[in-house]
PDB file of N, CA and C in Angstrom:
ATOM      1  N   UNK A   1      90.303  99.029 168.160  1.00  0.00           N
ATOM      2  CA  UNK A   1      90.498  98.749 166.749  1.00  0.00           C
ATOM      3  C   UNK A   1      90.916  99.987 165.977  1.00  0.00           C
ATOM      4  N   UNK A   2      90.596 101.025 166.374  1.00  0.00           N
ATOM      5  CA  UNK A   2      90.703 102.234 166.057  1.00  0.00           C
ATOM      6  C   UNK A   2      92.354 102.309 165.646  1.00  0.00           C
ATOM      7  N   UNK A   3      93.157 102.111 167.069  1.00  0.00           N
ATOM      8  CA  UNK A   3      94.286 102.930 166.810  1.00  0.00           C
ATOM      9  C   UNK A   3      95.335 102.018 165.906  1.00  0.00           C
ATOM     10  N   UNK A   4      95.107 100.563 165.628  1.00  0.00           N
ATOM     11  CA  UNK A   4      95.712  99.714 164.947  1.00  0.00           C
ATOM     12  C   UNK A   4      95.680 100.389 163.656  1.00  0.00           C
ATOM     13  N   UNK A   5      94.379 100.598 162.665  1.00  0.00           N
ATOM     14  CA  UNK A   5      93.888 101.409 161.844  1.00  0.00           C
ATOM     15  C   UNK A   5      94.940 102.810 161.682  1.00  0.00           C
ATOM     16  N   UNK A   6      94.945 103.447 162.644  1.00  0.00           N
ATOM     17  CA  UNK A   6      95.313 104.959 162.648  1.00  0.00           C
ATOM     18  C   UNK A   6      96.855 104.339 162.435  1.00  0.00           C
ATOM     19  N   UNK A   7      97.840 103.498 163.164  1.00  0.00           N
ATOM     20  CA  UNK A   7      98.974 103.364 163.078  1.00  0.00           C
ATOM     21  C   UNK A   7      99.341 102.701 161.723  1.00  0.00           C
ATOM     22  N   UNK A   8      98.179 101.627 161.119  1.00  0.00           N
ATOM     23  CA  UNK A   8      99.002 101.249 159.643  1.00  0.00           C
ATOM     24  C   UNK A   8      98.852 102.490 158.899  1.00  0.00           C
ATOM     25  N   UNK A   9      97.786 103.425 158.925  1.00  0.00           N
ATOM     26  CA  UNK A   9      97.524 104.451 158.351  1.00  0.00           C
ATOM     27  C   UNK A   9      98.620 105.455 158.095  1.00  0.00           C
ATOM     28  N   UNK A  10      99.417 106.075 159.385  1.00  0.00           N
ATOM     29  CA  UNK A  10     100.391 106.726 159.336  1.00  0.00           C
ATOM     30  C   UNK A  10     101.763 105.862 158.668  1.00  0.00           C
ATOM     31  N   UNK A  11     101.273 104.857 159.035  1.00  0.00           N
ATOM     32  CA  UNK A  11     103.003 103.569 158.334  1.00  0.00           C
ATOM     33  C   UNK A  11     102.619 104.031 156.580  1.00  0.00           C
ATOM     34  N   UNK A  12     101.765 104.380 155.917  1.00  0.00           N
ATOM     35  CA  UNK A  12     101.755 104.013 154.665  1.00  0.00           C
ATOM     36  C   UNK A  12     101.909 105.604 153.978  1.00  0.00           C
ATOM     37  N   UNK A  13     101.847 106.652 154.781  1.00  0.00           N
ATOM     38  CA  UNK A  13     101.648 107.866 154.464  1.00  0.00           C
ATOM     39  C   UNK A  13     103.123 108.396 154.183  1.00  0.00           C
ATOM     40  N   UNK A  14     103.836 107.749 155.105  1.00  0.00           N
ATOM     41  CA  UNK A  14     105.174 108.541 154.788  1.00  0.00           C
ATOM     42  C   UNK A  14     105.892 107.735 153.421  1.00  0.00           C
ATOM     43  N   UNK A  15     105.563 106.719 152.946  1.00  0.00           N
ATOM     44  CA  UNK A  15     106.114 105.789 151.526  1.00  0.00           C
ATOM     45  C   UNK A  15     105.841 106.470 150.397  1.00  0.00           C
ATOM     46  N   UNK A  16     104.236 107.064 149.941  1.00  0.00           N
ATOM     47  CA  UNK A  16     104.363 107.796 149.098  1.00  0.00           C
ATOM     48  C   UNK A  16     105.397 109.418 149.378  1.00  0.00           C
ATOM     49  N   UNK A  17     105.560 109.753 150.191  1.00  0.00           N
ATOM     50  CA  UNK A  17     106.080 111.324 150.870  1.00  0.00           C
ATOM     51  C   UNK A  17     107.956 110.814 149.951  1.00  0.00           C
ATOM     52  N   UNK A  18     108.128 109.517 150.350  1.00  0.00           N
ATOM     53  CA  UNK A  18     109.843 109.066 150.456  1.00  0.00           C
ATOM     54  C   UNK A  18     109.883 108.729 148.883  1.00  0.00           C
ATOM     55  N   UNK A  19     108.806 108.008 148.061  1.00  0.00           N
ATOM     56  CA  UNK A  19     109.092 107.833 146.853  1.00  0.00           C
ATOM     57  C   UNK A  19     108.952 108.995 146.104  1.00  0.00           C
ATOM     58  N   UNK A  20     107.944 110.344 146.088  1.00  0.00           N
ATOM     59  CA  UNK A  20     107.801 111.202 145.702  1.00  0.00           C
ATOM     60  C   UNK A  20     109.219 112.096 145.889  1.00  0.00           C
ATOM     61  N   UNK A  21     110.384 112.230 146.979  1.00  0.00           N
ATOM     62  CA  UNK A  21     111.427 112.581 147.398  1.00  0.00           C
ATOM     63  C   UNK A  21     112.209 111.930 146.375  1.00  0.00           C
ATOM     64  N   UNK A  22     112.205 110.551 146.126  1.00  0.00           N
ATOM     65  CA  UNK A  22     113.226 109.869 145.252  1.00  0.00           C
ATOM     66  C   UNK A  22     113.626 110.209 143.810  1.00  0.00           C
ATOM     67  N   UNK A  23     111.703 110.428 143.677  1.00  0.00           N
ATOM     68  CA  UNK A  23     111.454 110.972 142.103  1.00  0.00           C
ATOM     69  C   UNK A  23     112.005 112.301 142.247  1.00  0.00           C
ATOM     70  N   UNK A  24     111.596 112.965 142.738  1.00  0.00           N
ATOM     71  CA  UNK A  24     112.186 114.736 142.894  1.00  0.00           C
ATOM     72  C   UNK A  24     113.738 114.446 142.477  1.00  0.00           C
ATOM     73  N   UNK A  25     114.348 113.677 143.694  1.00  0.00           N
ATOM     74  CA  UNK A  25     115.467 114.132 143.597  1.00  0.00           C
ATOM     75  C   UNK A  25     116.281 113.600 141.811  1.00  0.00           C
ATOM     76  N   UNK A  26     115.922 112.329 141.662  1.00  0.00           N
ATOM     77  CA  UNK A  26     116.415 111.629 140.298  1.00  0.00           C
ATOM     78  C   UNK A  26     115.843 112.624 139.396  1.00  0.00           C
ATOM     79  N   UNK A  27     114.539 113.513 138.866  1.00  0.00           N
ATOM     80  CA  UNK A  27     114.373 114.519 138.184  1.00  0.00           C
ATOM     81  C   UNK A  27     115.562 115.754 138.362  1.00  0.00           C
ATOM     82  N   UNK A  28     115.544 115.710 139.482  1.00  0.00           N
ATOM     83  CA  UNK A  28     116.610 116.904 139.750  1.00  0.00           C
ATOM     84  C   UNK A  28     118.097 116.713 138.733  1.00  0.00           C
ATOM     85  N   UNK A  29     118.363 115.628 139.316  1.00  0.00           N
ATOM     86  CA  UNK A  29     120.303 114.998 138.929  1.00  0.00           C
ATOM     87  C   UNK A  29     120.165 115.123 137.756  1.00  0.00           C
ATOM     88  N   UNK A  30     119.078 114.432 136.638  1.00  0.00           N
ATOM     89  CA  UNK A  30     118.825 114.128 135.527  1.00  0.00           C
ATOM     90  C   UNK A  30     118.679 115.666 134.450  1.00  0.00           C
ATOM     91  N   UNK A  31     118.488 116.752 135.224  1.00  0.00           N
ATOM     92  CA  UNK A  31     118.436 118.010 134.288  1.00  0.00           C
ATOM     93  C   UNK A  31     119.453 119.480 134.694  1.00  0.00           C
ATOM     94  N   UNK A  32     119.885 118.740 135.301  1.00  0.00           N
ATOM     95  CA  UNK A  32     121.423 119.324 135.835  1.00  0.00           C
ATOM     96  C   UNK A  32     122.451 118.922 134.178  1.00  0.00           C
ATOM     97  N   UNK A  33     123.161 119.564 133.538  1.00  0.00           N
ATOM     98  CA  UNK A  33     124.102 118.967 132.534  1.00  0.00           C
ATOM     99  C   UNK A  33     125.113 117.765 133.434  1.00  0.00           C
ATOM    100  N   UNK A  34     125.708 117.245 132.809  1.00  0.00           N
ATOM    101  CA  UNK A  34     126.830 116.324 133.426  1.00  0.00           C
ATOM    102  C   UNK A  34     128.250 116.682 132.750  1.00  0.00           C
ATOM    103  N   UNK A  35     129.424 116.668 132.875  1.00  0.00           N
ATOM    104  CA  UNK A  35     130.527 117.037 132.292  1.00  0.00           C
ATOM    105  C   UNK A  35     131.474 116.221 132.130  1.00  0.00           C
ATOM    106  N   UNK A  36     132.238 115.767 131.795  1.00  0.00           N
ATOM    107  CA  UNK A  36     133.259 114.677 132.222  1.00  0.00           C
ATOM    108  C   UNK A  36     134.600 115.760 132.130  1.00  0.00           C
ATOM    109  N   UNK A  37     135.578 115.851 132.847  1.00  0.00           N
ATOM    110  CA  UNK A  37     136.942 115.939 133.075  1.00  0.00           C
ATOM    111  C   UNK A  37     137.826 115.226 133.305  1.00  0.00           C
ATOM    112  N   UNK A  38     139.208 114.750 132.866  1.00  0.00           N
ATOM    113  CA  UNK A  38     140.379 114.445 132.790  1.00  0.00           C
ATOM    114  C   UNK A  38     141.698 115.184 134.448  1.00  0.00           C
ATOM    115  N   UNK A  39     141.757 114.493 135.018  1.00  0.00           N
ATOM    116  CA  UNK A  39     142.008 115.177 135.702  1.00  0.00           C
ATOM    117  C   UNK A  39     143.092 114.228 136.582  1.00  0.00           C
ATOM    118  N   UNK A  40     144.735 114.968 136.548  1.00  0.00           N
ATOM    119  CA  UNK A  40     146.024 113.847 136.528  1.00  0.00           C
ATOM    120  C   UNK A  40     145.635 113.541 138.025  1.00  0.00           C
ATOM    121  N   UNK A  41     145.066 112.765 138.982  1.00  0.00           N
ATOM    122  CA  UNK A  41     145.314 111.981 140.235  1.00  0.00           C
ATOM    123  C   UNK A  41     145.887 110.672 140.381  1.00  0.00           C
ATOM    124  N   UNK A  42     146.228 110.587 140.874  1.00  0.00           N
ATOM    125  CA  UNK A  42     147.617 109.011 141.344  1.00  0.00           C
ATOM    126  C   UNK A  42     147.148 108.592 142.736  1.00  0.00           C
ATOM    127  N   UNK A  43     146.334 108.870 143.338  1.00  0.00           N
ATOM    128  CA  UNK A  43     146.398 108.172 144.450  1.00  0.00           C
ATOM    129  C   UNK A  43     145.083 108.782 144.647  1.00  0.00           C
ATOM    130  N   UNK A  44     144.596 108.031 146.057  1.00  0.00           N
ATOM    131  CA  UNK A  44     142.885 108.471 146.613  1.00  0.00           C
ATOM    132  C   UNK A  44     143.048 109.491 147.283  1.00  0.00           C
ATOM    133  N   UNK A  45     144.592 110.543 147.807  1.00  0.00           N
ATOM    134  CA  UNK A  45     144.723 111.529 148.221  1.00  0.00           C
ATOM    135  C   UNK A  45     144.214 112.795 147.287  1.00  0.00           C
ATOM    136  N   UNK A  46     144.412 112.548 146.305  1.00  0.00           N
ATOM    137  CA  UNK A  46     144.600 113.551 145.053  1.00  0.00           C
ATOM    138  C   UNK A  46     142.871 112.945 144.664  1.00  0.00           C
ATOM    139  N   UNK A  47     141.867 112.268 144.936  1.00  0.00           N
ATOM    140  CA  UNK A  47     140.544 112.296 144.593  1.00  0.00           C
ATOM    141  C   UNK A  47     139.936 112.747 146.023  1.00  0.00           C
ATOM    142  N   UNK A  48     140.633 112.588 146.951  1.00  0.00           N
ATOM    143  CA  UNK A  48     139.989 113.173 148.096  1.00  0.00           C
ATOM    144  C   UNK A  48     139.977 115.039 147.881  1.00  0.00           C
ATOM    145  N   UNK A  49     141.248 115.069 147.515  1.00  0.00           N
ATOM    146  CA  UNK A  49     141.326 116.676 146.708  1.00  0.00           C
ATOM    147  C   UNK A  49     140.141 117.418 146.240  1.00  0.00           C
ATOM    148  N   UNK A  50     139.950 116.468 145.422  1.00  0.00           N
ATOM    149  CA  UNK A  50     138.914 116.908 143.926  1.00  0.00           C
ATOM    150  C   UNK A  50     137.492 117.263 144.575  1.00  0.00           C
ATOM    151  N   UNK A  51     137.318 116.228 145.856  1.00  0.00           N
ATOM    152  CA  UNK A  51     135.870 115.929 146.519  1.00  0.00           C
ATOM    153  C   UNK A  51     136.124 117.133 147.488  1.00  0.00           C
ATOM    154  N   UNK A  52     136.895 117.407 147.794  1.00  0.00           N
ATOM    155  CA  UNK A  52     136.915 118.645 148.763  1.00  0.00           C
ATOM    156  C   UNK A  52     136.721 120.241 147.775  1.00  0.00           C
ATOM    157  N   UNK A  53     137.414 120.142 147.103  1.00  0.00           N
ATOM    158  CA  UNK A  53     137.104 121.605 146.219  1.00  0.00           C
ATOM    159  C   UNK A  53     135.715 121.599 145.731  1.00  0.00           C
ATOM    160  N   UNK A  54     135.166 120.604 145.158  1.00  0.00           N
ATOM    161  CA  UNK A  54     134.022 120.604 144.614  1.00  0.00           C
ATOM    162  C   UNK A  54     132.777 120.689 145.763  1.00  0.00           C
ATOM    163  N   UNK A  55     133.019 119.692 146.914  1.00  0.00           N
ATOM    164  CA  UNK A  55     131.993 119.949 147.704  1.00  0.00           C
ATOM    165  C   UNK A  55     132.201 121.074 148.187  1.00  0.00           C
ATOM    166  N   UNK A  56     132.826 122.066 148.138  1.00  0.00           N
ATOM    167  CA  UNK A  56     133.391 123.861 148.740  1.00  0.00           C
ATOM    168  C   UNK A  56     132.668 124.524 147.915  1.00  0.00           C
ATOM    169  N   UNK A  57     132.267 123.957 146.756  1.00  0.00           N
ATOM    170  CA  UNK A  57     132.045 124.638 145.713  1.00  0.00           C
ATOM    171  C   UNK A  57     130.681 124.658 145.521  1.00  0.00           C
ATOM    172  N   UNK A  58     129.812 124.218 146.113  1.00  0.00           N
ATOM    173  CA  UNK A  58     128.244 123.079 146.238  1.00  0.00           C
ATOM    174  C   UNK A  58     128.151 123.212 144.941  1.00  0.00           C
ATOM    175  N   UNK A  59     126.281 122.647 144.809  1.00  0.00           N
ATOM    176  CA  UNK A  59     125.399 122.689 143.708  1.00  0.00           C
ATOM    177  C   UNK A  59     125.756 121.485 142.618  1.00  0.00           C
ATOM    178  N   UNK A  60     126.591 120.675 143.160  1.00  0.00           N
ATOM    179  CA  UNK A  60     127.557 119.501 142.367  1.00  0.00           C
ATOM    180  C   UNK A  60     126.938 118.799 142.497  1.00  0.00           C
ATOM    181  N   UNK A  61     127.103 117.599 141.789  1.00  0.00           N
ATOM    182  CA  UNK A  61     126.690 115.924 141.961  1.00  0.00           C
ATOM    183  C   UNK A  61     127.996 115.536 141.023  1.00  0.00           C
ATOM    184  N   UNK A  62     128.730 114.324 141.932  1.00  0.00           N
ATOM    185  CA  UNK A  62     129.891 113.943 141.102  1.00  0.00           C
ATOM    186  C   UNK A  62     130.473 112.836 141.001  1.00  0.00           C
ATOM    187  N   UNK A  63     131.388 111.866 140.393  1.00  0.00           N
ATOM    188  CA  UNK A  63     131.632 110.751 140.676  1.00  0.00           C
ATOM    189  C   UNK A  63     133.274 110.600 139.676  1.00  0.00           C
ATOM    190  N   UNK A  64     134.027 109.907 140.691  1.00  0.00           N
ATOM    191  CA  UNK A  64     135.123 110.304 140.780  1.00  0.00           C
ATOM    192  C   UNK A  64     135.579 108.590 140.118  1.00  0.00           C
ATOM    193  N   UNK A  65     136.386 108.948 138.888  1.00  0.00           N
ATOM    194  CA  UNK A  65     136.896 107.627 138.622  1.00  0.00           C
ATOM    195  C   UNK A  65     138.819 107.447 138.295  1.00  0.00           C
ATOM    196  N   UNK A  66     138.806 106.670 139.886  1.00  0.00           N
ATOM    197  CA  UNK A  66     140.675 107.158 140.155  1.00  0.00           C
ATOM    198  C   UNK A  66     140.966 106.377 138.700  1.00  0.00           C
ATOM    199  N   UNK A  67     141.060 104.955 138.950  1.00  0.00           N
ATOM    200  CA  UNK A  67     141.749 104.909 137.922  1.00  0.00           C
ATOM    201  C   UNK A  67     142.006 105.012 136.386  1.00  0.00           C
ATOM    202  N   UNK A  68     141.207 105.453 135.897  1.00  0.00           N
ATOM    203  CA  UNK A  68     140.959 106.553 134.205  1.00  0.00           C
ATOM    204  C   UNK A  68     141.212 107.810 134.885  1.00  0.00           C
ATOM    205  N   UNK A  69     140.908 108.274 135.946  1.00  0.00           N
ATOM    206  CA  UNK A  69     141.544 109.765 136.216  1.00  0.00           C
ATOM    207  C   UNK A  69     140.606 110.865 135.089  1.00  0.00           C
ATOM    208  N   UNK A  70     139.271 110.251 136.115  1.00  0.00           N
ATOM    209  CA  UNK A  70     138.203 110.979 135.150  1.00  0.00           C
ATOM    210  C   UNK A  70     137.175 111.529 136.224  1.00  0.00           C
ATOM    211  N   UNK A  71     136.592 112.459 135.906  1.00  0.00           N
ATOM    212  CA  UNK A  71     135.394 112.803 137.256  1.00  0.00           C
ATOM    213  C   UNK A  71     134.562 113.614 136.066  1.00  0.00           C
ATOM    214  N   UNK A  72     133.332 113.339 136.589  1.00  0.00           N
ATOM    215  CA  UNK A  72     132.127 113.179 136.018  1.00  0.00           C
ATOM    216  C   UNK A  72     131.062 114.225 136.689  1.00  0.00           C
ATOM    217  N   UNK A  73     130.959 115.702 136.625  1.00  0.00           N
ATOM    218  CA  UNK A  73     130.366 116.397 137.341  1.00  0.00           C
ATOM    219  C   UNK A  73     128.744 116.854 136.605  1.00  0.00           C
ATOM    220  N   UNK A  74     128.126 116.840 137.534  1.00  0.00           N
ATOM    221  CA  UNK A  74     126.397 117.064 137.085  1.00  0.00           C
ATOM    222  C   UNK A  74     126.131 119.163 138.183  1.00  0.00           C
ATOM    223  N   UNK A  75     126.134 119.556 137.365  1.00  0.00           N
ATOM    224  CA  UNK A  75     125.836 120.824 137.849  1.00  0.00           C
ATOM    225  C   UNK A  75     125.580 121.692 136.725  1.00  0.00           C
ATOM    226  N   UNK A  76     124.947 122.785 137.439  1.00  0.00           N
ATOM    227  CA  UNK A  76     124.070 124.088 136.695  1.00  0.00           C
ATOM    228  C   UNK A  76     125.453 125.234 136.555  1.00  0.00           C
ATOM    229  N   UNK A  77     126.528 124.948 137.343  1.00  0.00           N
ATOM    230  CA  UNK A  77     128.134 125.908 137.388  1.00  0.00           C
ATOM    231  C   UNK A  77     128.399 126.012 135.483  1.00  0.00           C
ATOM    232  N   UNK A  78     128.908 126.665 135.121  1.00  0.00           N
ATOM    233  CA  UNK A  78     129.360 126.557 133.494  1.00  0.00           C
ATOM    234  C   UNK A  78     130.765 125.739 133.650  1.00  0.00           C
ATOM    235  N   UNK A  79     131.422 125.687 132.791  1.00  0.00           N
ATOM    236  CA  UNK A  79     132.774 124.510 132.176  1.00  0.00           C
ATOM    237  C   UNK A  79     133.641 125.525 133.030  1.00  0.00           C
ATOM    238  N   UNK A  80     133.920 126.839 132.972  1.00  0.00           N
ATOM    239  CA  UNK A  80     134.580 127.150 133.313  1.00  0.00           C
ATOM    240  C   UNK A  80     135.181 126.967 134.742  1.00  0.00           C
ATOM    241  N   UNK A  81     133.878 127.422 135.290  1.00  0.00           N
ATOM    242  CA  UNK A  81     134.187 127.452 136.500  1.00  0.00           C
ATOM    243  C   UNK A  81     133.995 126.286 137.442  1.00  0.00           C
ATOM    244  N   UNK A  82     133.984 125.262 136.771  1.00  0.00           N
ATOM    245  CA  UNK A  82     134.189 123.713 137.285  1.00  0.00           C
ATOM    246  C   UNK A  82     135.677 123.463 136.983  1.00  0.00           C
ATOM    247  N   UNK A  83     136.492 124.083 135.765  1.00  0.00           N
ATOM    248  CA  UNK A  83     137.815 124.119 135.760  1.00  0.00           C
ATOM    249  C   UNK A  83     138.253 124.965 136.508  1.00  0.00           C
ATOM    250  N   UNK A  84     138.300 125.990 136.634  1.00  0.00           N
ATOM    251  CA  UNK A  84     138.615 126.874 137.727  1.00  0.00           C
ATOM    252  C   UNK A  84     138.942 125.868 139.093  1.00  0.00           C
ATOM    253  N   UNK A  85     137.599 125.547 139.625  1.00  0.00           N
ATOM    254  CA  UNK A  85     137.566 124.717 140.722  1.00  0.00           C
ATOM    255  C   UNK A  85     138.534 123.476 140.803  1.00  0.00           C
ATOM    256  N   UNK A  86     138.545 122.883 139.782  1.00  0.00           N
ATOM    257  CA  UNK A  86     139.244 121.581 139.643  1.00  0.00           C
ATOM    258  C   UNK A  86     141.240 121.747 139.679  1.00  0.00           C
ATOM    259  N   UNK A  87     141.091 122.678 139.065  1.00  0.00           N
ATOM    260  CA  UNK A  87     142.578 123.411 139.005  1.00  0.00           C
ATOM    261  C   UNK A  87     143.365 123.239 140.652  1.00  0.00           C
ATOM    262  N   UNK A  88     142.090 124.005 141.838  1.00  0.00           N
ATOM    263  CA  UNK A  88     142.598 124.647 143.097  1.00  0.00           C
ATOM    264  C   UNK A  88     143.323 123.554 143.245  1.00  0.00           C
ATOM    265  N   UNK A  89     143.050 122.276 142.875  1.00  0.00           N
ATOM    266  CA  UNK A  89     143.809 120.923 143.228  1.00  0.00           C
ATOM    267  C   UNK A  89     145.411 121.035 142.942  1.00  0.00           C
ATOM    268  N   UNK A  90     145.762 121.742 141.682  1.00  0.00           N
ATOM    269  CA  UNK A  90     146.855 121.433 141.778  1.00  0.00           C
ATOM    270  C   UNK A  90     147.204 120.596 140.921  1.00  0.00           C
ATOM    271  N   UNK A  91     146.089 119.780 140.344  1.00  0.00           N
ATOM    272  CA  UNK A  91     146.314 118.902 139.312  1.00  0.00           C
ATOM    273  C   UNK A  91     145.831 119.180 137.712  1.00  0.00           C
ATOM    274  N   UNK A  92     146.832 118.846 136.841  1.00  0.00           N
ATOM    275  CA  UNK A  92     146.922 119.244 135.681  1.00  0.00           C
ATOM    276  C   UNK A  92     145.258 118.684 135.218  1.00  0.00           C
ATOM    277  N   UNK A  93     144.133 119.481 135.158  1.00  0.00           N
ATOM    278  CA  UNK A  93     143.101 119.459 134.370  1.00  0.00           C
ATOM    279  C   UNK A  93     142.557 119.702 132.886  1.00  0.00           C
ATOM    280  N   UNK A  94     141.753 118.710 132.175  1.00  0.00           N
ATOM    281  CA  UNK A  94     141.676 119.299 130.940  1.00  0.00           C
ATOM    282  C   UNK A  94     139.705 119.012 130.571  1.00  0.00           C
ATOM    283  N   UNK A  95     139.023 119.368 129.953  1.00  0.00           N
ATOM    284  CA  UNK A  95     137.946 119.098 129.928  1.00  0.00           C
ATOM    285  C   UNK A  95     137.480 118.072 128.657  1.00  0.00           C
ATOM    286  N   UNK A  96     136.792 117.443 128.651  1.00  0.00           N
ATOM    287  CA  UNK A  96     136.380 115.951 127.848  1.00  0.00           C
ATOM    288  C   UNK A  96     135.686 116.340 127.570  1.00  0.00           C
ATOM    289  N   UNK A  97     134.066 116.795 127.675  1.00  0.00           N
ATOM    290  CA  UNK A  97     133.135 117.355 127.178  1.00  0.00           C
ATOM    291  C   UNK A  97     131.689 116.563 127.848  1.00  0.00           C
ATOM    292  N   UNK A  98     130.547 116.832 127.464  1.00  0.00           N
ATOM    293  CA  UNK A  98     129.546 116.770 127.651  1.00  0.00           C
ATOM    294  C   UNK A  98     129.198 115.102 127.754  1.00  0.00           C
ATOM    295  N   UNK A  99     129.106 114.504 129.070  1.00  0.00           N
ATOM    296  CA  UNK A  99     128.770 113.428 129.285  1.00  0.00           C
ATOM    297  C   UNK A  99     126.982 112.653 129.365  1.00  0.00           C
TER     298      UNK A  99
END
């Protein structure tokens, strides 16, 4: 009877461990600023772009919207140097402001 006990025991230990992870991380995203940028892409080549410079770039959280040709970055980086980054693309960037 013991080890039935010991095994729901360990089943329930790691749920608080995974929701406490969830909360962390959603606290995290949530006090990071967010930015919105303008940024000319035409195709999912030119957002695959954007996802490559930025993930080069870490410390990001981002979400890429092809067709408004808008991306939405959550990071502790300043404006600048998220334009900087966004530029390496190649694509004409402009900044929207504080999302």
């Amino acid at each position: 009877m013991a080890a039935p006990a010991l095994g729901a025991g360990s089943s329930d230990a790691p749920a608080p461990d995974a929701a406490a992870a969830a909360a962390a991380a959603a606290a995290a995203s949530t006090a990071m600023p967010k930015h919105e940028f303008s940024v000319d892409m035409t195709c999912e080549g030119c957002s695959n772009a954007v996802s490559r410079v930025l993930n080069k770039l870490g410390g990001v959280e981002f979400d890429i919207d092809l067709p408004n040709k808008k991306v939405c970055i959550s990071s502790d980086h300043s404006v600048d140097i998220l334009l900087e980054t966004l530029e390496k693309t190649g694509k004409a960037v402009s900044y929207l402001g504080p999302k």
